[in-house]
PDB file of N, CA and C in Angstrom:
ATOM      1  N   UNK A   1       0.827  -1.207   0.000  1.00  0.00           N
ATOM      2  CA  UNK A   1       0.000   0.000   0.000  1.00  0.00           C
ATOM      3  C   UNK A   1       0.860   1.254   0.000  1.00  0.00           C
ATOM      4  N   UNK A   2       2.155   1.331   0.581  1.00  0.00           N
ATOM      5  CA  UNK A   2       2.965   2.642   1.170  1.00  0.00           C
ATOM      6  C   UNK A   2       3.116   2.966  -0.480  1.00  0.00           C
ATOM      7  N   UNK A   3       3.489   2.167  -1.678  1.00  0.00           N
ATOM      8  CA  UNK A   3       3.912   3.021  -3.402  1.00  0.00           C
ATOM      9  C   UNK A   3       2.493   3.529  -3.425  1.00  0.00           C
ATOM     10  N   UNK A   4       1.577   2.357  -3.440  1.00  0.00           N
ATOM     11  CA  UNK A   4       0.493   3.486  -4.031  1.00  0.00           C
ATOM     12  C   UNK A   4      -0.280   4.583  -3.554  1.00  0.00           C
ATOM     13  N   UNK A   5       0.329   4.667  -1.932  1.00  0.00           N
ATOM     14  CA  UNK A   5      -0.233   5.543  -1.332  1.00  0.00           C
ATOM     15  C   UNK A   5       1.117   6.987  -1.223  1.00  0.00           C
ATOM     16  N   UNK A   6       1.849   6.465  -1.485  1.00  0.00           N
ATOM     17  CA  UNK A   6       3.103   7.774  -2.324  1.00  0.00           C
ATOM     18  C   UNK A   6       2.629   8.527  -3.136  1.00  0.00           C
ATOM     19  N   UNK A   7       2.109   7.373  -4.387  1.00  0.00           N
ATOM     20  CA  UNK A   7       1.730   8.029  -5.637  1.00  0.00           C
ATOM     21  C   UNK A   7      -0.073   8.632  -5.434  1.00  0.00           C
ATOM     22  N   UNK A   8      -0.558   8.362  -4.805  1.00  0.00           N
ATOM     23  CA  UNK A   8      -1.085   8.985  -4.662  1.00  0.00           C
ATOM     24  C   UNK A   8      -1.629  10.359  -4.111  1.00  0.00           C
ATOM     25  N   UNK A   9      -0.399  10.192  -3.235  1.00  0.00           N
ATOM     26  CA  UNK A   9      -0.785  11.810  -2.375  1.00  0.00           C
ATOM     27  C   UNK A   9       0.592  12.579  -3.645  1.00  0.00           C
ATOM     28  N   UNK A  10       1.925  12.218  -4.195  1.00  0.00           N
ATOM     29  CA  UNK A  10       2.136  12.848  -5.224  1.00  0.00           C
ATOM     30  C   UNK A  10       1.484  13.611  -6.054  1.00  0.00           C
ATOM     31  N   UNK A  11       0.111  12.739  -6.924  1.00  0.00           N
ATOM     32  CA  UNK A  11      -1.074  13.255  -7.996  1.00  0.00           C
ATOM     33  C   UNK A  11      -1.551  13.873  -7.119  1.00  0.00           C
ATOM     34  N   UNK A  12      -2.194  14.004  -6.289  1.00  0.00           N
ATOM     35  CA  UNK A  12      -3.044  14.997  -4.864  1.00  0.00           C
ATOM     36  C   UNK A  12      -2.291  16.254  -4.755  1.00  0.00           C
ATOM     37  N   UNK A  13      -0.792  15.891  -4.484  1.00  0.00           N
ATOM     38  CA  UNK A  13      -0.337  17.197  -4.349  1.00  0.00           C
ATOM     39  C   UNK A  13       0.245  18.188  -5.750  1.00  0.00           C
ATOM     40  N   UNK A  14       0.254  17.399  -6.886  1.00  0.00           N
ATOM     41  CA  UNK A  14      -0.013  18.033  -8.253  1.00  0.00           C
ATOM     42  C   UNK A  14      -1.387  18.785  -9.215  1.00  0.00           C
ATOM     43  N   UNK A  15      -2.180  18.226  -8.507  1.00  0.00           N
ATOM     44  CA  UNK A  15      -3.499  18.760  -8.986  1.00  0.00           C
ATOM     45  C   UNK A  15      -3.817  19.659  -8.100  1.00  0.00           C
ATOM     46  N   UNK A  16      -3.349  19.761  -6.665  1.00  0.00           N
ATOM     47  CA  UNK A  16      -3.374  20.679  -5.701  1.00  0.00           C
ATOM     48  C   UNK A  16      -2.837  22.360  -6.810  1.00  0.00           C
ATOM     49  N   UNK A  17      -1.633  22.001  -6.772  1.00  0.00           N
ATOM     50  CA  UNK A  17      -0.714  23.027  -7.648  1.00  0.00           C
ATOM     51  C   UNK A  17      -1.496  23.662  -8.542  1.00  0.00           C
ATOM     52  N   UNK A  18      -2.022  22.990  -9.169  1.00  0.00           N
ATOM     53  CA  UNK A  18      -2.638  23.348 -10.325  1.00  0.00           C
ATOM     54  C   UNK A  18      -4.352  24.024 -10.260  1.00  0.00           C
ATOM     55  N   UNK A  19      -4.755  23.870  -9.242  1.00  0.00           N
ATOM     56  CA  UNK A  19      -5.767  24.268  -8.687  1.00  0.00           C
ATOM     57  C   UNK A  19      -5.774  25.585  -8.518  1.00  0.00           C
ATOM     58  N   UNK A  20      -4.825  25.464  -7.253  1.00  0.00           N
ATOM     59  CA  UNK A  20      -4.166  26.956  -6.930  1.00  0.00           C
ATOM     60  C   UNK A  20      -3.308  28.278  -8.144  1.00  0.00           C
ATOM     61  N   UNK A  21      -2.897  27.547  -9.503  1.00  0.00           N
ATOM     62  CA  UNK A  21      -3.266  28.265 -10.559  1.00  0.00           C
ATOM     63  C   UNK A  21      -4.153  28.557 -11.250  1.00  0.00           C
ATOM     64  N   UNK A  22      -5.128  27.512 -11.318  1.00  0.00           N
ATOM     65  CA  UNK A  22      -6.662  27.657 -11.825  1.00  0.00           C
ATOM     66  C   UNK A  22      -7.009  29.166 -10.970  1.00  0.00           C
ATOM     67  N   UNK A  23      -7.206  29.089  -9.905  1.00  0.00           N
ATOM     68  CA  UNK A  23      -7.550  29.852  -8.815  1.00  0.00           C
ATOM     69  C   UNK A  23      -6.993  31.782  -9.416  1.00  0.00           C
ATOM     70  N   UNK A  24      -6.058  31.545  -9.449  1.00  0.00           N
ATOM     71  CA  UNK A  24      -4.630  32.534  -9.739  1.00  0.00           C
ATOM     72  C   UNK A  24      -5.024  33.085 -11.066  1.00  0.00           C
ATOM     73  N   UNK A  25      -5.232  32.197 -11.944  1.00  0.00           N
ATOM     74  CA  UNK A  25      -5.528  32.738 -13.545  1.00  0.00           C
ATOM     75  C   UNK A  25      -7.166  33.267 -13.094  1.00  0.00           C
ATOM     76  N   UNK A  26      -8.178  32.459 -12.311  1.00  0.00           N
ATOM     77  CA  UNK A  26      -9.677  33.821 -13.034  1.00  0.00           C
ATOM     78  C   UNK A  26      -9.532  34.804 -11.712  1.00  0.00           C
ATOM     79  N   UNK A  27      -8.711  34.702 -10.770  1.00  0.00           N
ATOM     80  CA  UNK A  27      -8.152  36.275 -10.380  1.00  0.00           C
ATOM     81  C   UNK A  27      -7.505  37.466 -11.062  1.00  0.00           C
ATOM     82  N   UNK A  28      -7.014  36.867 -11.994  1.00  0.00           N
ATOM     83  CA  UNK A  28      -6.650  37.717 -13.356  1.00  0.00           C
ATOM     84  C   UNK A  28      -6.843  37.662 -14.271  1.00  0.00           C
ATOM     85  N   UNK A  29      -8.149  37.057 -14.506  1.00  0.00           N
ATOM     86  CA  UNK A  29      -8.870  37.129 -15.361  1.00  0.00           C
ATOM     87  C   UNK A  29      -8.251  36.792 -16.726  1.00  0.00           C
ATOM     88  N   UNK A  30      -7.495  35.872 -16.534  1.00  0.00           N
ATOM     89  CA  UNK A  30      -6.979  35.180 -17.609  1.00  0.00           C
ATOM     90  C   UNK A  30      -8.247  34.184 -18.720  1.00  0.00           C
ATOM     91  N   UNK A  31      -7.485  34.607 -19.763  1.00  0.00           N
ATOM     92  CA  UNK A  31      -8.366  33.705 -20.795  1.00  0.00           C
ATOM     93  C   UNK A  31      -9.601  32.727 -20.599  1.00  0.00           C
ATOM     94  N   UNK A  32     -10.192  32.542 -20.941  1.00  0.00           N
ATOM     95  CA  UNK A  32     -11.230  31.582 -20.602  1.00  0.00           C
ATOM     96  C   UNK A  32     -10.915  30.028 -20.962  1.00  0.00           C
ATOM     97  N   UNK A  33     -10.870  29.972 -22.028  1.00  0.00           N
ATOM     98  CA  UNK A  33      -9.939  28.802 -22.714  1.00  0.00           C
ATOM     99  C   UNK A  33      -9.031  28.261 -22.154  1.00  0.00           C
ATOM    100  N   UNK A  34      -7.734  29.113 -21.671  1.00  0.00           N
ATOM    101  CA  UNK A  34      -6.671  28.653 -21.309  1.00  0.00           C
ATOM    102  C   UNK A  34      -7.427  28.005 -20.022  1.00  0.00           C
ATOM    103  N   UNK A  35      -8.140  28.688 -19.026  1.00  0.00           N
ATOM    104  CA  UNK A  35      -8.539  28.244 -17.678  1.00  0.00           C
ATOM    105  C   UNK A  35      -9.176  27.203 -18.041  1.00  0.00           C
ATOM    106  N   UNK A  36     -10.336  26.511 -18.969  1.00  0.00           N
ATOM    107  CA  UNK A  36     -11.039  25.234 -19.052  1.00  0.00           C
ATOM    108  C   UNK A  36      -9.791  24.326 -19.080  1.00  0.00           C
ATOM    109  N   UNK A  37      -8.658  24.188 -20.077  1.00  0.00           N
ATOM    110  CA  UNK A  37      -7.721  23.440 -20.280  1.00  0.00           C
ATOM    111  C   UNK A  37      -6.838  23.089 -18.948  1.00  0.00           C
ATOM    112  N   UNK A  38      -6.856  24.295 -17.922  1.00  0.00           N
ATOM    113  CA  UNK A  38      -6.735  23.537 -16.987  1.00  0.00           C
ATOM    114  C   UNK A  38      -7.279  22.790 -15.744  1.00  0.00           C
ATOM    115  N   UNK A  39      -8.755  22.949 -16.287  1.00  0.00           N
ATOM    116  CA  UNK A  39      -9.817  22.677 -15.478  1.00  0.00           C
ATOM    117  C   UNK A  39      -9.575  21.190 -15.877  1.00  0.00           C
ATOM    118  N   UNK A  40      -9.557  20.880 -17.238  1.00  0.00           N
ATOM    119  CA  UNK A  40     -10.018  19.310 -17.385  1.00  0.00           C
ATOM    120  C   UNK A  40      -8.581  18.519 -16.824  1.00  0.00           C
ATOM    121  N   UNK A  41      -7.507  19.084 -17.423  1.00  0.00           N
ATOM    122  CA  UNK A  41      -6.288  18.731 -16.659  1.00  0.00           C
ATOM    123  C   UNK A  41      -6.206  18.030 -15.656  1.00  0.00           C
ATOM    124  N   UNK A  42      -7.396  19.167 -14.434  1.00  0.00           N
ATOM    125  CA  UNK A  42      -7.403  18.569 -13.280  1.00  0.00           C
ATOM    126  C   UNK A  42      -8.180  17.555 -13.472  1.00  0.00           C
ATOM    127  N   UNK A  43      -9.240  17.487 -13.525  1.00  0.00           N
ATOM    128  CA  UNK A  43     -10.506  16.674 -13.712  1.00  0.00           C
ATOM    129  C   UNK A  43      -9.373  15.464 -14.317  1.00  0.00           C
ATOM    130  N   UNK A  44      -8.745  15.551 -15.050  1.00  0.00           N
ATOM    131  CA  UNK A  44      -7.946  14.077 -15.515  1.00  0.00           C
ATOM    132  C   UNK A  44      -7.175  13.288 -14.549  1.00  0.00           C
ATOM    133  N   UNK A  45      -6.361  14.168 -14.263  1.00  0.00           N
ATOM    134  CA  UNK A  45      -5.573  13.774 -12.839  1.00  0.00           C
ATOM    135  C   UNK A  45      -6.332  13.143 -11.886  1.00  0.00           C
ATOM    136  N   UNK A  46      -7.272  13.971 -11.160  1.00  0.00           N
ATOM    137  CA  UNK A  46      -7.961  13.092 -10.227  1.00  0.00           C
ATOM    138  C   UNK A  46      -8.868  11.833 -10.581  1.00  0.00           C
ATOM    139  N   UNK A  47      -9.012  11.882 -11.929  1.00  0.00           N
ATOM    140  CA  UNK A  47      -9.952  10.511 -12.344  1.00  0.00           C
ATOM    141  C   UNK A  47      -8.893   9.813 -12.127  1.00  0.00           C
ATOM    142  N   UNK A  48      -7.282  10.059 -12.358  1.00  0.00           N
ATOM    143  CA  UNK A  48      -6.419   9.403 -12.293  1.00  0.00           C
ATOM    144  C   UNK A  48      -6.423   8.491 -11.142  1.00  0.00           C
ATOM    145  N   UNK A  49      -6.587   9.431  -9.939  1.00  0.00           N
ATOM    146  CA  UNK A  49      -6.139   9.563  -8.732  1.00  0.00           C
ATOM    147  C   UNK A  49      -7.274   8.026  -8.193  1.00  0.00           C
ATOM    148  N   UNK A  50      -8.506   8.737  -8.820  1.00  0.00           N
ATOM    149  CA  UNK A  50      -9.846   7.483  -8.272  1.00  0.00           C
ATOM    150  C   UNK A  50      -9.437   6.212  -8.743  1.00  0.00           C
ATOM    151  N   UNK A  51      -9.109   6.043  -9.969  1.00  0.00           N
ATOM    152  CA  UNK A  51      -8.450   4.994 -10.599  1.00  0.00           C
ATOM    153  C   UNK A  51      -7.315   3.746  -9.506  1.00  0.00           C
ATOM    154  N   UNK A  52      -6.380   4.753  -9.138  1.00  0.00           N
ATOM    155  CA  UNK A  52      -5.355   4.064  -7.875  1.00  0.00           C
ATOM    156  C   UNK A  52      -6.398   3.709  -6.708  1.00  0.00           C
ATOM    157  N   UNK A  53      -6.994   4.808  -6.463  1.00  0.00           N
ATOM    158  CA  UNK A  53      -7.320   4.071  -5.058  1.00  0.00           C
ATOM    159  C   UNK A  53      -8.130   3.237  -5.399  1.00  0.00           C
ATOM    160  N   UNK A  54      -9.411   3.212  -6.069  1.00  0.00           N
ATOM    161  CA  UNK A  54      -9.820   1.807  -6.218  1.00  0.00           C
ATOM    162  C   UNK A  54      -9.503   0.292  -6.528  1.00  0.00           C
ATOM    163  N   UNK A  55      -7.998   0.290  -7.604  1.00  0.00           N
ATOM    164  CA  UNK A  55      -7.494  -0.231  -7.702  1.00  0.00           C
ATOM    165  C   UNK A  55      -6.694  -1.464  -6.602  1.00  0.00           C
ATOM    166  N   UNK A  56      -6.106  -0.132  -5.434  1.00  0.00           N
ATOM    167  CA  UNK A  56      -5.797  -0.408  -4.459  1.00  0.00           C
ATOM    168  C   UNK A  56      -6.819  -1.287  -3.379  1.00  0.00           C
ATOM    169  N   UNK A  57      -7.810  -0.250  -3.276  1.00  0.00           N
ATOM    170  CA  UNK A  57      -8.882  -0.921  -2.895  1.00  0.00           C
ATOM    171  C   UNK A  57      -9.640  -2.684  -3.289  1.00  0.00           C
ATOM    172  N   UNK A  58      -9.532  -2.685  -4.217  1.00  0.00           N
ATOM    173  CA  UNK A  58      -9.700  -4.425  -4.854  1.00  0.00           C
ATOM    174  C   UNK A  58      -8.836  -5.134  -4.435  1.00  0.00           C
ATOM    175  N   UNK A  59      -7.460  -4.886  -4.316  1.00  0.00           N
ATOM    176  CA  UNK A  59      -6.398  -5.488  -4.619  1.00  0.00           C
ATOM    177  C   UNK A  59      -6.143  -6.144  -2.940  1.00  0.00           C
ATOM    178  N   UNK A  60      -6.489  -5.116  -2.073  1.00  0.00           N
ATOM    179  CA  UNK A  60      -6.225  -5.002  -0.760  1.00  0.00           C
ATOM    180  C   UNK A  60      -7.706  -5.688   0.197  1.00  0.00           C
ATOM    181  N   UNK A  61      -8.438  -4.448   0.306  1.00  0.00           N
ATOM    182  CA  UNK A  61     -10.005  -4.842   1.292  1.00  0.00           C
ATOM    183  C   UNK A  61     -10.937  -5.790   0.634  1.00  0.00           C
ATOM    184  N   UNK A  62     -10.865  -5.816  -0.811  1.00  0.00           N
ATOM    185  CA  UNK A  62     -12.421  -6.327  -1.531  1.00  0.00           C
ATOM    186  C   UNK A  62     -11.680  -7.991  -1.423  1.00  0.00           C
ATOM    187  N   UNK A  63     -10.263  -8.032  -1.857  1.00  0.00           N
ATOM    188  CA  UNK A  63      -9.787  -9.078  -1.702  1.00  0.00           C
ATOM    189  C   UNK A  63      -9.654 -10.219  -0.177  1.00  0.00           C
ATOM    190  N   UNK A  64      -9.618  -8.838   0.752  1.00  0.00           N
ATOM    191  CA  UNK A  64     -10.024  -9.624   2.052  1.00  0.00           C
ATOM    192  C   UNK A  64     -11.021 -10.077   2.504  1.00  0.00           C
ATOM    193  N   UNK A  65     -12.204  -9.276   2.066  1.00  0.00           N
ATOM    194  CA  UNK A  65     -13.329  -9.310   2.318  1.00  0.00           C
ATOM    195  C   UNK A  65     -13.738 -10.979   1.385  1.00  0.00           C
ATOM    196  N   UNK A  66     -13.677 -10.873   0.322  1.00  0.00           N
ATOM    197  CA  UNK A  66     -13.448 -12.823  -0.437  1.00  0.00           C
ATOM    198  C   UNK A  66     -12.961 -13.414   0.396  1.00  0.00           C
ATOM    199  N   UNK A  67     -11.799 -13.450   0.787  1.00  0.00           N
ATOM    200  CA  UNK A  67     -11.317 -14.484   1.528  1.00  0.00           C
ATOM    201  C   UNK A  67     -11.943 -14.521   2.879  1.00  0.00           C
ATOM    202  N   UNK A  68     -12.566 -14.009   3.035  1.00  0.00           N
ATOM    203  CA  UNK A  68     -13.303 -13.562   4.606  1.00  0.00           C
ATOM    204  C   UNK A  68     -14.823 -13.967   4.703  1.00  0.00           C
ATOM    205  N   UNK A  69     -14.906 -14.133   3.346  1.00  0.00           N
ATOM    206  CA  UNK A  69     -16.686 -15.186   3.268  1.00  0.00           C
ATOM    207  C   UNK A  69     -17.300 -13.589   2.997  1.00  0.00           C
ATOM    208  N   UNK A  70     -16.959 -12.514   2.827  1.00  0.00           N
ATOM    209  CA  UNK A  70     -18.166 -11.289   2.819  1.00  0.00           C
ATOM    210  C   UNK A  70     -17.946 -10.783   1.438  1.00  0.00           C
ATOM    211  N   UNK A  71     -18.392 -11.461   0.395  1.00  0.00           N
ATOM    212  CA  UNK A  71     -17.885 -10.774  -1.199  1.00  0.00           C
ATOM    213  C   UNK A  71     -19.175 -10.200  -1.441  1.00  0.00           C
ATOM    214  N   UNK A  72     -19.726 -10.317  -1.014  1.00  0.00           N
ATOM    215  CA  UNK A  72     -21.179  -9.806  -1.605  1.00  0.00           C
ATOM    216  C   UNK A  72     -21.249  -8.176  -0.925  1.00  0.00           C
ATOM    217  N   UNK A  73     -20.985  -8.092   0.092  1.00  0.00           N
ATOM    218  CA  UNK A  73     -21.044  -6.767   0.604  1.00  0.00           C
ATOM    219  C   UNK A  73     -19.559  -5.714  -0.143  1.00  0.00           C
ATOM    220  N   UNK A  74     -18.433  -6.830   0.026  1.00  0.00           N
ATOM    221  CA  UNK A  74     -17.580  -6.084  -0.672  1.00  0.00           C
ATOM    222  C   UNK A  74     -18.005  -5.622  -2.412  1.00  0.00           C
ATOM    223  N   UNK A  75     -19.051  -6.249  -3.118  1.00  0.00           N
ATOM    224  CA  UNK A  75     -19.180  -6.166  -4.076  1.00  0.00           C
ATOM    225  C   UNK A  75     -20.284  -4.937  -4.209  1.00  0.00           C
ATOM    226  N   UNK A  76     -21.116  -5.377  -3.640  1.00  0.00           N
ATOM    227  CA  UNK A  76     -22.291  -4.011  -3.188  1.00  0.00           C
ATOM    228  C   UNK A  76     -21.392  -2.799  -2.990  1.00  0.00           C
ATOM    229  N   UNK A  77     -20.451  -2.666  -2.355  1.00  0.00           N
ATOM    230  CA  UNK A  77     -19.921  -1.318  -2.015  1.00  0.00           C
ATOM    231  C   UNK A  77     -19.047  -0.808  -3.403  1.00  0.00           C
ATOM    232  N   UNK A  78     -18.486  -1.894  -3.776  1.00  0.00           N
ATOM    233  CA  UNK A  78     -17.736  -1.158  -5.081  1.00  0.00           C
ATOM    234  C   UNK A  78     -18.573  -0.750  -6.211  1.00  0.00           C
ATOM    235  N   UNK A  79     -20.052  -1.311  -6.285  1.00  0.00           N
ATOM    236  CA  UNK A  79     -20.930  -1.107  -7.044  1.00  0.00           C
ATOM    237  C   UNK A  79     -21.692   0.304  -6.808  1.00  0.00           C
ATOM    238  N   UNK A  80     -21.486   0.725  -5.593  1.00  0.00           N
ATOM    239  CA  UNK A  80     -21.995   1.538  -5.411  1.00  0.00           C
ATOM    240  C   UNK A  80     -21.601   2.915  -5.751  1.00  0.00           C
ATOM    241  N   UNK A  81     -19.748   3.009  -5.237  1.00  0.00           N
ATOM    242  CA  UNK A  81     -19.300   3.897  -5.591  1.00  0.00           C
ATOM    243  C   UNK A  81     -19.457   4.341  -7.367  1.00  0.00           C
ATOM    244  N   UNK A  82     -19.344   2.931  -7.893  1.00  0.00           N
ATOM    245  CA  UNK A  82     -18.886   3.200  -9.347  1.00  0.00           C
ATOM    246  C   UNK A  82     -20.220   3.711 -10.187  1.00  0.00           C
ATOM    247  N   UNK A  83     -21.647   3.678  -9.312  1.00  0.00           N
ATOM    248  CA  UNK A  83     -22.517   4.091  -9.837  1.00  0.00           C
ATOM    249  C   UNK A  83     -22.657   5.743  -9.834  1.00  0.00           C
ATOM    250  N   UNK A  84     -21.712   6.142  -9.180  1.00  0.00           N
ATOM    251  CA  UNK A  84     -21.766   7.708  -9.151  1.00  0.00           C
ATOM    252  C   UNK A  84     -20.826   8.382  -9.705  1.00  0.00           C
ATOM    253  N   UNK A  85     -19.766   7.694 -10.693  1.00  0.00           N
ATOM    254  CA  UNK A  85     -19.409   7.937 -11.289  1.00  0.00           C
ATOM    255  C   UNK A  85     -20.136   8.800 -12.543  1.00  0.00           C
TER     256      UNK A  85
END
């Protein structure tokens, strides 16, 4: 868990950055355009970001939860999140 939880607060603290320029550019009223491009940027990154932890998440709890006789609840919950996607 400790790499993917590296890399994850890494992307966290890169889209952070970039936020805080988002932020910075419509204080100055920078371009409109340029600001969407880094809107989705972010929006990419953190899909990124959901990507790992769920990943992690299967790999780690949903997998315990199988071996633990409770797949059905572990399955309900991942179903759930991914419906709000």
């Amino acid at each position: 868990m400790q790499v993917a939880k590296d890399q994850i607060i890494h992307r966290l603290k890169i889209s952070k950055g970039h936020l805080e320029k988002v932020i910075q550019m419509v204080s100055e009223d920078e371009y409109c355009i340029d600001i969407v491009h880094q809107l989705l940027a972010i929006q990419s990154a953190l899909k990124n970001v959901d990507e790992l932890i769920l990943e992690n998440h299967l790999k780690t709890c949903v997998a315990d939860s199988i071996k633990n006789g409770e797949s059905d609840e572990a399955i309900k919950e991942v179903m759930e999140v991914l419906k709000k996607k």
